[in-house]
C-alpha atoms as a PDB file:
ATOM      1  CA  UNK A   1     -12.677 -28.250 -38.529  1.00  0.00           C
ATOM      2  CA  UNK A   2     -11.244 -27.866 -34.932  1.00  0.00           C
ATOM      3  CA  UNK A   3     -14.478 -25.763 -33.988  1.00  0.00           C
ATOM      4  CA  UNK A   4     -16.839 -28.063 -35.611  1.00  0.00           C
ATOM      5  CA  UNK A   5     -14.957 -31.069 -33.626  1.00  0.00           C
ATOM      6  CA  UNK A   6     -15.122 -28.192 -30.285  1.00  0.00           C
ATOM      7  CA  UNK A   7     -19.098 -28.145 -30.908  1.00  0.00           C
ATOM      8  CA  UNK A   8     -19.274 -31.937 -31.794  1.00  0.00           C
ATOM      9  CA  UNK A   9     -17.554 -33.045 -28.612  1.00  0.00           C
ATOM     10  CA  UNK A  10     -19.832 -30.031 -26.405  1.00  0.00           C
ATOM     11  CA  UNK A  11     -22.719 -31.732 -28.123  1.00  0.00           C
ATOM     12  CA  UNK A  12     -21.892 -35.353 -26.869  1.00  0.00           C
ATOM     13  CA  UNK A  13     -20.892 -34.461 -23.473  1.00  0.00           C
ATOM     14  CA  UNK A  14     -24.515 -32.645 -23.057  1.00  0.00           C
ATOM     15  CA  UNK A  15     -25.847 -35.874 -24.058  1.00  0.00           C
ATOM     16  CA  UNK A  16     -23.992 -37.529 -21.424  1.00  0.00           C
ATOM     17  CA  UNK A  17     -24.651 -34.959 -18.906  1.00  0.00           C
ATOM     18  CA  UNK A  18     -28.484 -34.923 -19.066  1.00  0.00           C
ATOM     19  CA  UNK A  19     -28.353 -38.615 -19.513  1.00  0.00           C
ATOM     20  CA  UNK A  20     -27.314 -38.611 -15.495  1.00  0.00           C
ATOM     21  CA  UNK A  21     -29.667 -35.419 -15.243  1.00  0.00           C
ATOM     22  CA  UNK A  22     -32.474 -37.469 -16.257  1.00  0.00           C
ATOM     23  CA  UNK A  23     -32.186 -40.141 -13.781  1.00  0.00           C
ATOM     24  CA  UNK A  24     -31.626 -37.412 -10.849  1.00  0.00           C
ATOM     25  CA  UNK A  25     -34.704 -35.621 -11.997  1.00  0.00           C
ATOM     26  CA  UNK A  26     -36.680 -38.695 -12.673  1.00  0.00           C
ATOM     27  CA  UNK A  27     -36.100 -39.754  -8.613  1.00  0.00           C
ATOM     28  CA  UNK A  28     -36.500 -36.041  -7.547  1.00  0.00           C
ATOM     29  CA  UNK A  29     -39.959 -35.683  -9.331  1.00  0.00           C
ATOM     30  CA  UNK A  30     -41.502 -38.838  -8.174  1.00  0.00           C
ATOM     31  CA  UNK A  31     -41.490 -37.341  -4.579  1.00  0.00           C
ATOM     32  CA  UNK A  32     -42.069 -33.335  -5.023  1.00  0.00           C
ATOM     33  CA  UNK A  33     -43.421 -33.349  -8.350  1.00  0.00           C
ATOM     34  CA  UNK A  34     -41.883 -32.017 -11.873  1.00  0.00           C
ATOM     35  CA  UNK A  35     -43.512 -28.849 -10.934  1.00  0.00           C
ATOM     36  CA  UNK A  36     -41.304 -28.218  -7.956  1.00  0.00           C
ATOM     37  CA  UNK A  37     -38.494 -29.697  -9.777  1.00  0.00           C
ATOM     38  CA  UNK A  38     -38.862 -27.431 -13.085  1.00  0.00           C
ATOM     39  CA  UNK A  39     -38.997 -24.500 -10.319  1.00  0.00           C
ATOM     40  CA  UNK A  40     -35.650 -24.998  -8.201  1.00  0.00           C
ATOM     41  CA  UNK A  41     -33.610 -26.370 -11.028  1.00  0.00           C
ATOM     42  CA  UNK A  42     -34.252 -23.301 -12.996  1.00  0.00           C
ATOM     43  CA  UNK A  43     -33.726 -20.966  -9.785  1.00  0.00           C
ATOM     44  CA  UNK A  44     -30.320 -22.466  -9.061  1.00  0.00           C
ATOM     45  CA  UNK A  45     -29.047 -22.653 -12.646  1.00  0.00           C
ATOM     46  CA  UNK A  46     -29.908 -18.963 -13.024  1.00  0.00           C
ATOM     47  CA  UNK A  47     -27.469 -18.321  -9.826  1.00  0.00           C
ATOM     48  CA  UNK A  48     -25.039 -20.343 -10.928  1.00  0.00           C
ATOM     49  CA  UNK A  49     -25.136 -18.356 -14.379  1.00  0.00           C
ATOM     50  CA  UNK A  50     -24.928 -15.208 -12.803  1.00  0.00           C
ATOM     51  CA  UNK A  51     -21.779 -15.400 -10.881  1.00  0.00           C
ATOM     52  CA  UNK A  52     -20.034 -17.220 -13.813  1.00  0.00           C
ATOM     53  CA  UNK A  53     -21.542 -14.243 -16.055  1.00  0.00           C
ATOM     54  CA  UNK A  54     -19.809 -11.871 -13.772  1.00  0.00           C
ATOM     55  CA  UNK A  55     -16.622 -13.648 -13.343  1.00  0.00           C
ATOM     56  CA  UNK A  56     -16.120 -13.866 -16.913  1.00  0.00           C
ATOM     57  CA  UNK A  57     -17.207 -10.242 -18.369  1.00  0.00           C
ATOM     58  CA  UNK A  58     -17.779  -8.364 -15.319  1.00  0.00           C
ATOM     59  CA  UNK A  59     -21.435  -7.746 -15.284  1.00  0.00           C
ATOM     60  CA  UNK A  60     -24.636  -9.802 -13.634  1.00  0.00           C
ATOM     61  CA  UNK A  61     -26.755  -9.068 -17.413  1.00  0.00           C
ATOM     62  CA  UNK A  62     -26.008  -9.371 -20.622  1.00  0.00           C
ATOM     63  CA  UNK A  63     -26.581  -7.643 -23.644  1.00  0.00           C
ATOM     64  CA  UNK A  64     -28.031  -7.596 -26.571  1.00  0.00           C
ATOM     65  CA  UNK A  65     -30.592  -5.777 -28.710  1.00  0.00           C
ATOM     66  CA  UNK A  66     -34.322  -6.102 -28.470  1.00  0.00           C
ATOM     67  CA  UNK A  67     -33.856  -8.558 -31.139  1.00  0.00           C
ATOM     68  CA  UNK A  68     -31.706 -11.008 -29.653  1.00  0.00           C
ATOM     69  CA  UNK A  69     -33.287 -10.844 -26.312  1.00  0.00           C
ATOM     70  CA  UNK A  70     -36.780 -12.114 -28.076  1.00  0.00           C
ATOM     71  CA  UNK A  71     -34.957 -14.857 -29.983  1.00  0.00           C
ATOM     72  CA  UNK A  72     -32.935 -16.039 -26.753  1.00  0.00           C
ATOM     73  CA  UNK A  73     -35.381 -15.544 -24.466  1.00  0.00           C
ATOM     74  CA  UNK A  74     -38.136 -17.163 -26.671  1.00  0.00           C
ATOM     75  CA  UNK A  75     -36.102 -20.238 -26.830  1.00  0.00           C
ATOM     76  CA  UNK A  76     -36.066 -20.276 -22.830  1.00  0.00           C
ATOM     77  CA  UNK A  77     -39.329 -19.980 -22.460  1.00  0.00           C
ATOM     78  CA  UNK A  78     -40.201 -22.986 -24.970  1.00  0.00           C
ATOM     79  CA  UNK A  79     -37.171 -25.046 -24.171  1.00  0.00           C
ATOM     80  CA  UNK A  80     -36.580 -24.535 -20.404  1.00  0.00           C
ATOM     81  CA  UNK A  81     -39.918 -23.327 -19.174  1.00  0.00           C
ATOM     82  CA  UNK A  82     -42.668 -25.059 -21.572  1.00  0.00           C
ATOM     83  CA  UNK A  83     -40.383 -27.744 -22.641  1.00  0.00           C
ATOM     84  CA  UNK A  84     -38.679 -29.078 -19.757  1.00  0.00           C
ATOM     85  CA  UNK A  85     -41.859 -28.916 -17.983  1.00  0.00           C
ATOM     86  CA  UNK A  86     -43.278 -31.617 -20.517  1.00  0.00           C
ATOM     87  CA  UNK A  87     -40.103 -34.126 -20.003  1.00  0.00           C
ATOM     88  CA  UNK A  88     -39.827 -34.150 -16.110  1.00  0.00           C
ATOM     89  CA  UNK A  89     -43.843 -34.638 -15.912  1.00  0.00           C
ATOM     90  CA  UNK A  90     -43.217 -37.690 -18.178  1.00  0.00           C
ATOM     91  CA  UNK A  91     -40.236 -39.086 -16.433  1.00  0.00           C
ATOM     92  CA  UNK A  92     -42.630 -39.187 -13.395  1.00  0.00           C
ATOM     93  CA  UNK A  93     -45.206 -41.071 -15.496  1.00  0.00           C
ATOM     94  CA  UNK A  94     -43.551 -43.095 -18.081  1.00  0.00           C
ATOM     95  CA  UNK A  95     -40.103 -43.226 -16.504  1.00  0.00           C
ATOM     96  CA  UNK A  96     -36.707 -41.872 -17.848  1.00  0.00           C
ATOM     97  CA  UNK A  97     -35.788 -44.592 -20.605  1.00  0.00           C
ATOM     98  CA  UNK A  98     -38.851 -44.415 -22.641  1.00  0.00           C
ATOM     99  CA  UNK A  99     -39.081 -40.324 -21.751  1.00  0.00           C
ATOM    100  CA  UNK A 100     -35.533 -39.573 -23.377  1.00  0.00           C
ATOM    101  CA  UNK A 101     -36.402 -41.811 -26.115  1.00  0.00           C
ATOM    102  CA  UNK A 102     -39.635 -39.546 -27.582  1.00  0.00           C
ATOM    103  CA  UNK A 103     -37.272 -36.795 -26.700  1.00  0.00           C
ATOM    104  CA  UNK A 104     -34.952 -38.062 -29.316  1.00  0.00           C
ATOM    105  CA  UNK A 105     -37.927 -36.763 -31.787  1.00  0.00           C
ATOM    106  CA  UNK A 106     -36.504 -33.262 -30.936  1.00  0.00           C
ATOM    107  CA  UNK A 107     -34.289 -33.378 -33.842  1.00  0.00           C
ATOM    108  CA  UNK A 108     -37.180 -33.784 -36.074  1.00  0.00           C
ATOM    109  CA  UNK A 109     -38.412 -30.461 -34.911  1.00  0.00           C
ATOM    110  CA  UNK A 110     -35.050 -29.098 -35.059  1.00  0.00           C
ATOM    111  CA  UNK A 111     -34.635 -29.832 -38.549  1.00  0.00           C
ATOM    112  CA  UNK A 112     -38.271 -28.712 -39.269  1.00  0.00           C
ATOM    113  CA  UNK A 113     -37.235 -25.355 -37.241  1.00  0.00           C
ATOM    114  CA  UNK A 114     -34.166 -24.954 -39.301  1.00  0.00           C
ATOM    115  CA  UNK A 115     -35.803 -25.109 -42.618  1.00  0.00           C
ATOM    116  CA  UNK A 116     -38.337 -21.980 -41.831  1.00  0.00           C
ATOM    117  CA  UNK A 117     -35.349 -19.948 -40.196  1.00  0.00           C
ATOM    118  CA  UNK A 118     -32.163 -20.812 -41.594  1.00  0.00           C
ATOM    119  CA  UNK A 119     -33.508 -21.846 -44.968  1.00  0.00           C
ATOM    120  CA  UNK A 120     -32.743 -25.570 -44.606  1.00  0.00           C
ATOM    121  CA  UNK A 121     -33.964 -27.835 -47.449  1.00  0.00           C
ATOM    122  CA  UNK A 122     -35.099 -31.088 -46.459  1.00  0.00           C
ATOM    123  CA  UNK A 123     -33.642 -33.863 -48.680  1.00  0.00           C
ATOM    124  CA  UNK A 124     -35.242 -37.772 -49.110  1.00  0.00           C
ATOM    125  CA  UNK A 125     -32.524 -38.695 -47.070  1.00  0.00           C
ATOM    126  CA  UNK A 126     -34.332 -36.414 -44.133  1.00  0.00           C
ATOM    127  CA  UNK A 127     -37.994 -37.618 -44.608  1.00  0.00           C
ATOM    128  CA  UNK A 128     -36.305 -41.313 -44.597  1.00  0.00           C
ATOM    129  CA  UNK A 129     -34.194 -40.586 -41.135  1.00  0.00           C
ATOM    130  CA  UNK A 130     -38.104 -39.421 -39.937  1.00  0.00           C
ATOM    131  CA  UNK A 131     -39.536 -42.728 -41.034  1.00  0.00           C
ATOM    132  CA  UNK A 132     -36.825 -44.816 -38.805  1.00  0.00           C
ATOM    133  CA  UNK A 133     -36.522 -42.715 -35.945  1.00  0.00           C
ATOM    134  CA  UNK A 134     -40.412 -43.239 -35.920  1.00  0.00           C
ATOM    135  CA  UNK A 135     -39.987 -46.721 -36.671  1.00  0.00           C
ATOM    136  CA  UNK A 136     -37.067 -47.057 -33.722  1.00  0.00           C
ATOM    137  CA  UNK A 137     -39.816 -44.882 -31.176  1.00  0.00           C
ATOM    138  CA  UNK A 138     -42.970 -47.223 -31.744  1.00  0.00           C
ATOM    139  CA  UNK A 139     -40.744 -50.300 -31.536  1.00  0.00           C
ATOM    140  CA  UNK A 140     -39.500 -49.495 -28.102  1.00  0.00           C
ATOM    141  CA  UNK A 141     -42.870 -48.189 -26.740  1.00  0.00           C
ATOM    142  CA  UNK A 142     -44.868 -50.579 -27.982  1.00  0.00           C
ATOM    143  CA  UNK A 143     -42.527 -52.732 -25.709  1.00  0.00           C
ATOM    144  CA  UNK A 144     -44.512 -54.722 -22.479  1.00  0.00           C
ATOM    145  CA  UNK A 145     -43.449 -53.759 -19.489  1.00  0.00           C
ATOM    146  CA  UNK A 146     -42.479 -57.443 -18.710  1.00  0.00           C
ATOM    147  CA  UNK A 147     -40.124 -57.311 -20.869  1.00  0.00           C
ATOM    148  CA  UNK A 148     -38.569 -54.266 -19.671  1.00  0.00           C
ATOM    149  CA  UNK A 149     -39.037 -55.065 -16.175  1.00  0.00           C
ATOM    150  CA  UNK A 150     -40.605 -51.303 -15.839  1.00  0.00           C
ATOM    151  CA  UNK A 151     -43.455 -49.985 -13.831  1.00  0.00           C
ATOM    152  CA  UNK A 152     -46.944 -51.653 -15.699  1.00  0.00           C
ATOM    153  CA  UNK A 153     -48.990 -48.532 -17.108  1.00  0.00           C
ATOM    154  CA  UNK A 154     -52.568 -48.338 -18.035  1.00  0.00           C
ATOM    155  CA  UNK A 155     -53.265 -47.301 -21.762  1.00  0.00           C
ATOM    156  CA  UNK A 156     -54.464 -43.764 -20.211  1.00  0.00           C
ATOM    157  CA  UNK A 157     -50.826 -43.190 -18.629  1.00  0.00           C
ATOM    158  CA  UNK A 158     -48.774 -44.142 -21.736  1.00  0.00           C
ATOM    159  CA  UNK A 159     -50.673 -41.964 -23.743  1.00  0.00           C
ATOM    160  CA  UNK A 160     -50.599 -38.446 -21.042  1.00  0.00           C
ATOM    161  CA  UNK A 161     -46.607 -39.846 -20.601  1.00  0.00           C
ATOM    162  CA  UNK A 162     -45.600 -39.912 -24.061  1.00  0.00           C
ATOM    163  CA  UNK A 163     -47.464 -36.597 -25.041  1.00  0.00           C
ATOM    164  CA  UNK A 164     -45.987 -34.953 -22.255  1.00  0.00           C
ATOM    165  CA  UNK A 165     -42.798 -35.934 -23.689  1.00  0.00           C
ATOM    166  CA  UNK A 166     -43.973 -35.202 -27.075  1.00  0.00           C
ATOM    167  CA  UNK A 167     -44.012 -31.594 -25.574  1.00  0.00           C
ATOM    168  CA  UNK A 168     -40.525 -31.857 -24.541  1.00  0.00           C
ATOM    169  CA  UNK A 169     -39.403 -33.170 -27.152  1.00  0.00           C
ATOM    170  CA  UNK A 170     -40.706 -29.898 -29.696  1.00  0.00           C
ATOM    171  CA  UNK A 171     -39.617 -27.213 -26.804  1.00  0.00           C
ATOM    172  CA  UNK A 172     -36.386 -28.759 -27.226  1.00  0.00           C
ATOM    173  CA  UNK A 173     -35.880 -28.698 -30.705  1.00  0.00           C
ATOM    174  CA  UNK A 174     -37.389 -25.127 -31.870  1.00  0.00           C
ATOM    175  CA  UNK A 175     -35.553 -23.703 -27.941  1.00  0.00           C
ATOM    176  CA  UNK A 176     -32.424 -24.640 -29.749  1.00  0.00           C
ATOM    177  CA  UNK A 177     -33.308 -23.200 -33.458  1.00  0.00           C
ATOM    178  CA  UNK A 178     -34.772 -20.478 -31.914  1.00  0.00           C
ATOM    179  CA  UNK A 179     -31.214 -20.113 -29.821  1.00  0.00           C
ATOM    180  CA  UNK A 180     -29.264 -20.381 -32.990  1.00  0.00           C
ATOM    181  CA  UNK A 181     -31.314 -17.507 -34.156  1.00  0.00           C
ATOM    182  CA  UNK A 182     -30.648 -15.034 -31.531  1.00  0.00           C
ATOM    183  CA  UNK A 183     -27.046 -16.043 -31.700  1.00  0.00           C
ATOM    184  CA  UNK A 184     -26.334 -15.475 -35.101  1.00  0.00           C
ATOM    185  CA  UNK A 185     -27.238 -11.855 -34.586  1.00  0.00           C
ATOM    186  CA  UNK A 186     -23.925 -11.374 -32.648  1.00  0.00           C
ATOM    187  CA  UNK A 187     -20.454 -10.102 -34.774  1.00  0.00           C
ATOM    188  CA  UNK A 188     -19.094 -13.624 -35.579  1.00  0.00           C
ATOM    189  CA  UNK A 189     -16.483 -14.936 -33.954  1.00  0.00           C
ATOM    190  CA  UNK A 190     -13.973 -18.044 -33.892  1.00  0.00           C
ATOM    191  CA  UNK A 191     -11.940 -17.588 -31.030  1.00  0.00           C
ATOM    192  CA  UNK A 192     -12.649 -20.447 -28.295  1.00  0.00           C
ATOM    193  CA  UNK A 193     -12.307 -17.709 -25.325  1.00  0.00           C
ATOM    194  CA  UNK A 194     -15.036 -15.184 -27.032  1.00  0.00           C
ATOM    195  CA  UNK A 195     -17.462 -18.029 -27.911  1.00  0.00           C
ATOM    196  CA  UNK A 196     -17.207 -19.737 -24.527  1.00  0.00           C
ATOM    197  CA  UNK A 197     -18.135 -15.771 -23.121  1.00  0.00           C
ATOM    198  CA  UNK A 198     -21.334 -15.836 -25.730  1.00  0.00           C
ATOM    199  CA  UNK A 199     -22.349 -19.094 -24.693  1.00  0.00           C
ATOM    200  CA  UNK A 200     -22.599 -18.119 -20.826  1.00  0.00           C
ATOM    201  CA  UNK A 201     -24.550 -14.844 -22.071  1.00  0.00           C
ATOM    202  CA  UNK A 202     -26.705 -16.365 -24.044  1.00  0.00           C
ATOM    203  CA  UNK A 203     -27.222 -19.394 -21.890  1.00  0.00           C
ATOM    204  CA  UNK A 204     -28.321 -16.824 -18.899  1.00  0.00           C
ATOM    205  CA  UNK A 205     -30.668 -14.620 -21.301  1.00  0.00           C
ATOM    206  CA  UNK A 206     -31.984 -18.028 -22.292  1.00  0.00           C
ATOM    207  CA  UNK A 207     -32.644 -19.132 -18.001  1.00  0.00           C
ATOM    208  CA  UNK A 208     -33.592 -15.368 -17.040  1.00  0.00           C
ATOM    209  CA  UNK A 209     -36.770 -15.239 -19.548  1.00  0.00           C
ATOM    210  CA  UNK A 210     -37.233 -19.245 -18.795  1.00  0.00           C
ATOM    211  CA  UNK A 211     -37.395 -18.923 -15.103  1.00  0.00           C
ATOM    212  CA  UNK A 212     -39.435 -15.730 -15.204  1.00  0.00           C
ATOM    213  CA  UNK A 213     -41.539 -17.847 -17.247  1.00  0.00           C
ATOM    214  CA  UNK A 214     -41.338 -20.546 -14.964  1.00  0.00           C
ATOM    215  CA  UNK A 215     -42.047 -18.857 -11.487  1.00  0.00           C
ATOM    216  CA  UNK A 216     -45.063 -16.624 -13.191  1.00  0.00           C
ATOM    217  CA  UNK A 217     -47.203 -19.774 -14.110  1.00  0.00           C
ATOM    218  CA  UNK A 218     -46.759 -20.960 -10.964  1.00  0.00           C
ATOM    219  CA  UNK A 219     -47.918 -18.020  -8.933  1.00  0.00           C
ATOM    220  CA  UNK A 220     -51.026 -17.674 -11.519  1.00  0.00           C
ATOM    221  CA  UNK A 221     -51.329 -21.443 -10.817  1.00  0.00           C
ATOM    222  CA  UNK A 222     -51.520 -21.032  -7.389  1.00  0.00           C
ATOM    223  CA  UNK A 223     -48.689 -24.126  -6.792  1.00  0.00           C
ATOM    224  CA  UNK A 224     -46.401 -21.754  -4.602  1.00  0.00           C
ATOM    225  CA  UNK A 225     -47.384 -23.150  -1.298  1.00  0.00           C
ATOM    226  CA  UNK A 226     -46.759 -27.069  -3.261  1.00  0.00           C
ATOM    227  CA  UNK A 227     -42.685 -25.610  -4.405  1.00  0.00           C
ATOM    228  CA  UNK A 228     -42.101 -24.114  -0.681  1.00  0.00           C
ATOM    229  CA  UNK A 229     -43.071 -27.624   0.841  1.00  0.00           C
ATOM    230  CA  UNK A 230     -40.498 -29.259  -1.789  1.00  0.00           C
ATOM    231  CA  UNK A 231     -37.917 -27.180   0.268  1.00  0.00           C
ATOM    232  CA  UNK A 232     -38.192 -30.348   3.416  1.00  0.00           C
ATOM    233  CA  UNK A 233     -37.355 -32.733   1.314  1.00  0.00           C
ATOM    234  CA  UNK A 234     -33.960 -32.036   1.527  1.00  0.00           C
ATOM    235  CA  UNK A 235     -32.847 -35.679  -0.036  1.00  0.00           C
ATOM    236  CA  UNK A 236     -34.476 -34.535  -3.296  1.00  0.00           C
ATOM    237  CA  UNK A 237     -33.663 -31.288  -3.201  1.00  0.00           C
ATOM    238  CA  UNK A 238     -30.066 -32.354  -3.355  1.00  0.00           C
ATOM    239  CA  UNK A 239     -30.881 -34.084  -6.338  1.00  0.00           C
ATOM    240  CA  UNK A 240     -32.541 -31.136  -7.941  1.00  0.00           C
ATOM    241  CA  UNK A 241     -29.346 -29.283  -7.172  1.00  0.00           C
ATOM    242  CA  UNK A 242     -27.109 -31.634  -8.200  1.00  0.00           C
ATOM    243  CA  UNK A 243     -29.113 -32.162 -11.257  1.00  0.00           C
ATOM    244  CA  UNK A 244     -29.266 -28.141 -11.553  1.00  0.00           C
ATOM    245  CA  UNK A 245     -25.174 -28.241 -12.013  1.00  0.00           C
ATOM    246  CA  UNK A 246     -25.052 -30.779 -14.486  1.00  0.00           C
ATOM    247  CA  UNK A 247     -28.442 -29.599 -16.156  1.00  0.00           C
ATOM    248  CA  UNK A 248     -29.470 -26.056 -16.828  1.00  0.00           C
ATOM    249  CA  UNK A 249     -25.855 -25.234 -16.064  1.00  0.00           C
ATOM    250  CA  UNK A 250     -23.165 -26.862 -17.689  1.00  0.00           C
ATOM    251  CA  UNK A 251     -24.883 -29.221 -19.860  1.00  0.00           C
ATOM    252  CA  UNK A 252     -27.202 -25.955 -21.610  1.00  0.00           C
ATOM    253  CA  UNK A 253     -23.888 -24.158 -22.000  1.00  0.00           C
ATOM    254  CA  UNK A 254     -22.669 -26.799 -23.820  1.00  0.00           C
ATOM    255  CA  UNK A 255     -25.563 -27.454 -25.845  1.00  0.00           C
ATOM    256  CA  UNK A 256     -25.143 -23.915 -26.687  1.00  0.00           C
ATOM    257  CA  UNK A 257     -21.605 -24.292 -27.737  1.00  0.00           C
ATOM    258  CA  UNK A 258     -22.780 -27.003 -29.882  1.00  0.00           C
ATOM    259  CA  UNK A 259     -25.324 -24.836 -31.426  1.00  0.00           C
ATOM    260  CA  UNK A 260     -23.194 -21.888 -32.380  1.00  0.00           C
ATOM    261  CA  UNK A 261     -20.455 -23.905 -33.691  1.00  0.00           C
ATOM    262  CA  UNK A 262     -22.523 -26.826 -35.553  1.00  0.00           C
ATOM    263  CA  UNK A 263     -25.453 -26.751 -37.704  1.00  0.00           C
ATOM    264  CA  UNK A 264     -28.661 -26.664 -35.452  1.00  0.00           C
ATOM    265  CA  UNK A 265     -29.390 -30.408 -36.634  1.00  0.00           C
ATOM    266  CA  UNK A 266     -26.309 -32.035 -36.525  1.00  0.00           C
ATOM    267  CA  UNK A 267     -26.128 -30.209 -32.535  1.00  0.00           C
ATOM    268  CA  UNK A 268     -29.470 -31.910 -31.990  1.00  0.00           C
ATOM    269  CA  UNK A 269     -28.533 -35.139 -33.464  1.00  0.00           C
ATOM    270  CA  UNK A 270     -25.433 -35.864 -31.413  1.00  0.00           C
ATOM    271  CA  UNK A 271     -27.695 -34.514 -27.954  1.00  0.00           C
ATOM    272  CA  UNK A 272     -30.397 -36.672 -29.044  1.00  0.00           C
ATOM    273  CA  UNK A 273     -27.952 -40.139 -27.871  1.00  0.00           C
ATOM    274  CA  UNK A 274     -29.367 -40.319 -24.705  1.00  0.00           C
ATOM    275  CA  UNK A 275     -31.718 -43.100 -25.814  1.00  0.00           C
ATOM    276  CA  UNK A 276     -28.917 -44.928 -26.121  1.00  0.00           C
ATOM    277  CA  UNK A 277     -26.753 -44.128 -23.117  1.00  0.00           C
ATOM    278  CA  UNK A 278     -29.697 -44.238 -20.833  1.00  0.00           C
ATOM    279  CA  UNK A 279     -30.167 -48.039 -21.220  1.00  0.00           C
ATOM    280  CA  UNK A 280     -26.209 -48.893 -18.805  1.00  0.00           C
ATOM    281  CA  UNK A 281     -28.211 -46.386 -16.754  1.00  0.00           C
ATOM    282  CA  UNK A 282     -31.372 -47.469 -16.043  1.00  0.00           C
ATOM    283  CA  UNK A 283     -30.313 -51.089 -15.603  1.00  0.00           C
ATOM    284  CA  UNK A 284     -27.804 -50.471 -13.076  1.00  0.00           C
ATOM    285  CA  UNK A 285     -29.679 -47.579 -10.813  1.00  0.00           C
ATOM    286  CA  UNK A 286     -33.449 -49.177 -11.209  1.00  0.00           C
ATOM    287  CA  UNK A 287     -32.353 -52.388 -12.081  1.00  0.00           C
ATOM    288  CA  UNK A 288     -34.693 -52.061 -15.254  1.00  0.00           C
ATOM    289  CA  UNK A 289     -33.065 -55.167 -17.429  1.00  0.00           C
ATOM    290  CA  UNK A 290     -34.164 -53.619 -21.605  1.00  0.00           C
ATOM    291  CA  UNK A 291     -34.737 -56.617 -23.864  1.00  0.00           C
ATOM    292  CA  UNK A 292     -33.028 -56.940 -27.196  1.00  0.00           C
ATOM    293  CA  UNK A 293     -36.257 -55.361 -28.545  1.00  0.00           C
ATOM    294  CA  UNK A 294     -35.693 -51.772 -26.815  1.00  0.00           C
ATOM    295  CA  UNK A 295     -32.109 -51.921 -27.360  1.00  0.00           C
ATOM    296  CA  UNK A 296     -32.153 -52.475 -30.750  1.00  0.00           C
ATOM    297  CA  UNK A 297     -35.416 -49.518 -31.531  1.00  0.00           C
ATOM    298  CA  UNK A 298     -33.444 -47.226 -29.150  1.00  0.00           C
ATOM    299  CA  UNK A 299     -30.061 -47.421 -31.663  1.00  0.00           C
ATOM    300  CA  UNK A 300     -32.855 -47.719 -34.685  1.00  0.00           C
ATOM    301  CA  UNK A 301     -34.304 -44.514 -33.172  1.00  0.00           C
ATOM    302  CA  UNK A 302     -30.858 -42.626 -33.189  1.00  0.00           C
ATOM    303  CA  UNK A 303     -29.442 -43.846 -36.362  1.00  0.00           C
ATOM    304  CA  UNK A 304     -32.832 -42.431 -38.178  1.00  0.00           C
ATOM    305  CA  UNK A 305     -32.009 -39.267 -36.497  1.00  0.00           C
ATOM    306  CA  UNK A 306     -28.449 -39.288 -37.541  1.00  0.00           C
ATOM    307  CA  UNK A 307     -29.665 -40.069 -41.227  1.00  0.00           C
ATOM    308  CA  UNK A 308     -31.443 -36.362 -40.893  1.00  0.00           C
ATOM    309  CA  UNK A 309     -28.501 -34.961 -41.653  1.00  0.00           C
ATOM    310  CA  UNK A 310     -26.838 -37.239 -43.997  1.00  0.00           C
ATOM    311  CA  UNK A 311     -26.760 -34.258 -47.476  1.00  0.00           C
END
C-alpha cells in the first residue's frame, strides 16, 4: 500500500506539474512555434537527465537489453517526440484549457494499450467511463467562445486544434503502456531508492530515443534555421526552460514512478486531472473566466475517466 500511495501521489503531482507546464508552453509556442518548443524542451530535459543519471549511478547511459531499449525508447518517440508534438501545436491553436481537456482522452488509450499488453479486460464499467469522459469532452468543446471568454475560432481551427490534440492525447497514453512494458522487463524491485534510480534510467532512455527522434524530423524537415532563430527570443526561451524543468524532467520522472508502481490506467487517470486544475489557471494568467458549462464537462470528463478503472 505505501508504494501504491508513493505512485498515486507521483501521479498527482505530474498532473500538477504539467498543468503549469502547459500554460508556459502554451505562451512559449505562440511566439516561436511548438516546433521550436518540442526541440529545446527535449534538448534541455535530456541534459538535465544526464547529469542526474550520473550523479545517481555513475554513468551518462543506461542499460538495458535490446528489448527494453525498443519498449522505452518506442514510448519516447510516440509520447515525447510524436505526441508532445500534437499537444503544444494545439495549445497554439485551440489554447491550453480545451488542449489538456482532449488530452484527458489519453487514458482511454491507456486502458486500450493495457488490454493488448498487459492482458487487461475491459469491464461495462470501462466502456461506461468512455461514454462520460466523451460526454464531459463534447460538452466543454462544444462551448462558445463567449462564454469562455477565449480566442473565437473558425470551424477549420477547432477541428486541426482538437485533432492535433487527439494526437497527443494517444502518444500519451500507449508512451506510457509502452513505458510500463519496457519496465517490467527489469528484476523487480520495492525499495524507494532502487525505483527512484530506474525511473531516472528509464526516463533518459525514454528522452534519448525521443529527442533523436525529435531533432531528425526536423533536419529532414528542413526547420533548423526556424529552431536557431527561437534562440533570440530569450523571454520564451526562458519559458521553454523553465517549462523543460518542470516538464520532460521532473514531471516525466514522476509519471514514470507512477507507472511502475500503479497500474498503467489508474497512473493515467490521476495525470489526466489537469482538465480540472487548469481552469484556477487559465482564469487567473489569461483572464479566461470558464462558465458553469466547462466546469462542470471538465469534472464530467475526469470522473468518466476515473470510472475506467472502477473493477
Amino acid at each position: 500500500m505505501e508504494l501504491y500511495l508513493v505512485g498515486a501521489t507521483a501521479a498527482v503531482l505530474t498532473s500538477a506539474l504539467w498543468t503549469v507546464n502547459a500554460v508556459l508552453f502554451t505562451s512559449a509556442g505562440r511566439k516561436i512555434g511548438a516546433i521550436s518548443v518540442n526541440a529545446w524542451r527535449i534538448l534541455f530535459a535530456l541534459i538535465l537527465l544526464w547529469a542526474t543519471h550520473f550523479i545517481l549511478v555513475g554513468r551518462l547511459f543506461p542499460e538495458g537489453t535490446q528489448e527494453q531499449w525498443f519498449w522505452i525508447g518506442l514510448s519516447g518517440i510516440v509520447g515525447l517526440g510524436i505526441g508532445d508534438f500534437g499537444l503544444f501545436s494545439s495549445f497554439v491553436i485551440i489554447g491550453t484549457r480545451r488542449a489538456v481537456l482532449v488530452m484527458s482522452l489519453s487514458a482511454i488509450f491507456a486502458t486500450i494499450a493495457a488490454f493488448f499488453l498487459f492482458d487487461e479486460i475491459l469491464t461495462i464499467v470501462a466502456f461506461m467511463g468512455v461514454a462520460i469522459t466523451l460526454s464531459g469532452v463534447i460538452v466543454v468543446l462544444l462551448e462558445s467562445e463567449d462564454k469562455s471568454n477565449e480566442r473565437r475560432l473558425t470551424k477549420k481551427q477547432k477541428i486541426k486544434g482538437i485533432s492535433l490534440a487527439m494526437v497527443g492525447a494517444i502518444g500519451q497514453g500507449l508512451g506510457l503502456a509502452f513505458l510500463k512494458k519496457g519496465m517490467l522487463l527489469y528484476p523487480e524491485t520495492t525499495a524507494l531508492g532502487d525505483v527512484l534510480s530506474l525511473a531516472v534510467a528509464s526516463t533518459l532512455m525514454r528522452m534519448m530515443l525521443g529527442a533523436l527522434f525529435v531533432w531528425l524530423v526536423i533536419v529532414l524537415w528542413g526547420k533548423l534555421p526556424d529552431i536557431k532563430k527561437a534562440l533570440k527570443k530569450r523571454r520564451s526561451m526562458r519559458m521553454v526552460y523553465a517549462g523543460a524543468v518542470i516538464g520532460p524532467f521532473i514531471g516525466v520522472t514522476l509519471s514514470t514512478i507512477a507507472a511502475y508502481l500503479v497500474a498503467v490506467g489508474v497512473a493515467q487517470t490521476l495525470m489526466s486531472l489537469m482538465p480540472v486544475m487548469i481552469i484556477p489557471v487559465v482564469w487567473y494568467t489569461y483572464k479566461q473566466r470558464t462558465s458553469w458549462r466547462g466546469i462542470v464537462g471538465a469534472c464530467v470528463a475526469v470522473v468518466g475517466v476515473g470510472m475506467l478503472f472502477l473493477v
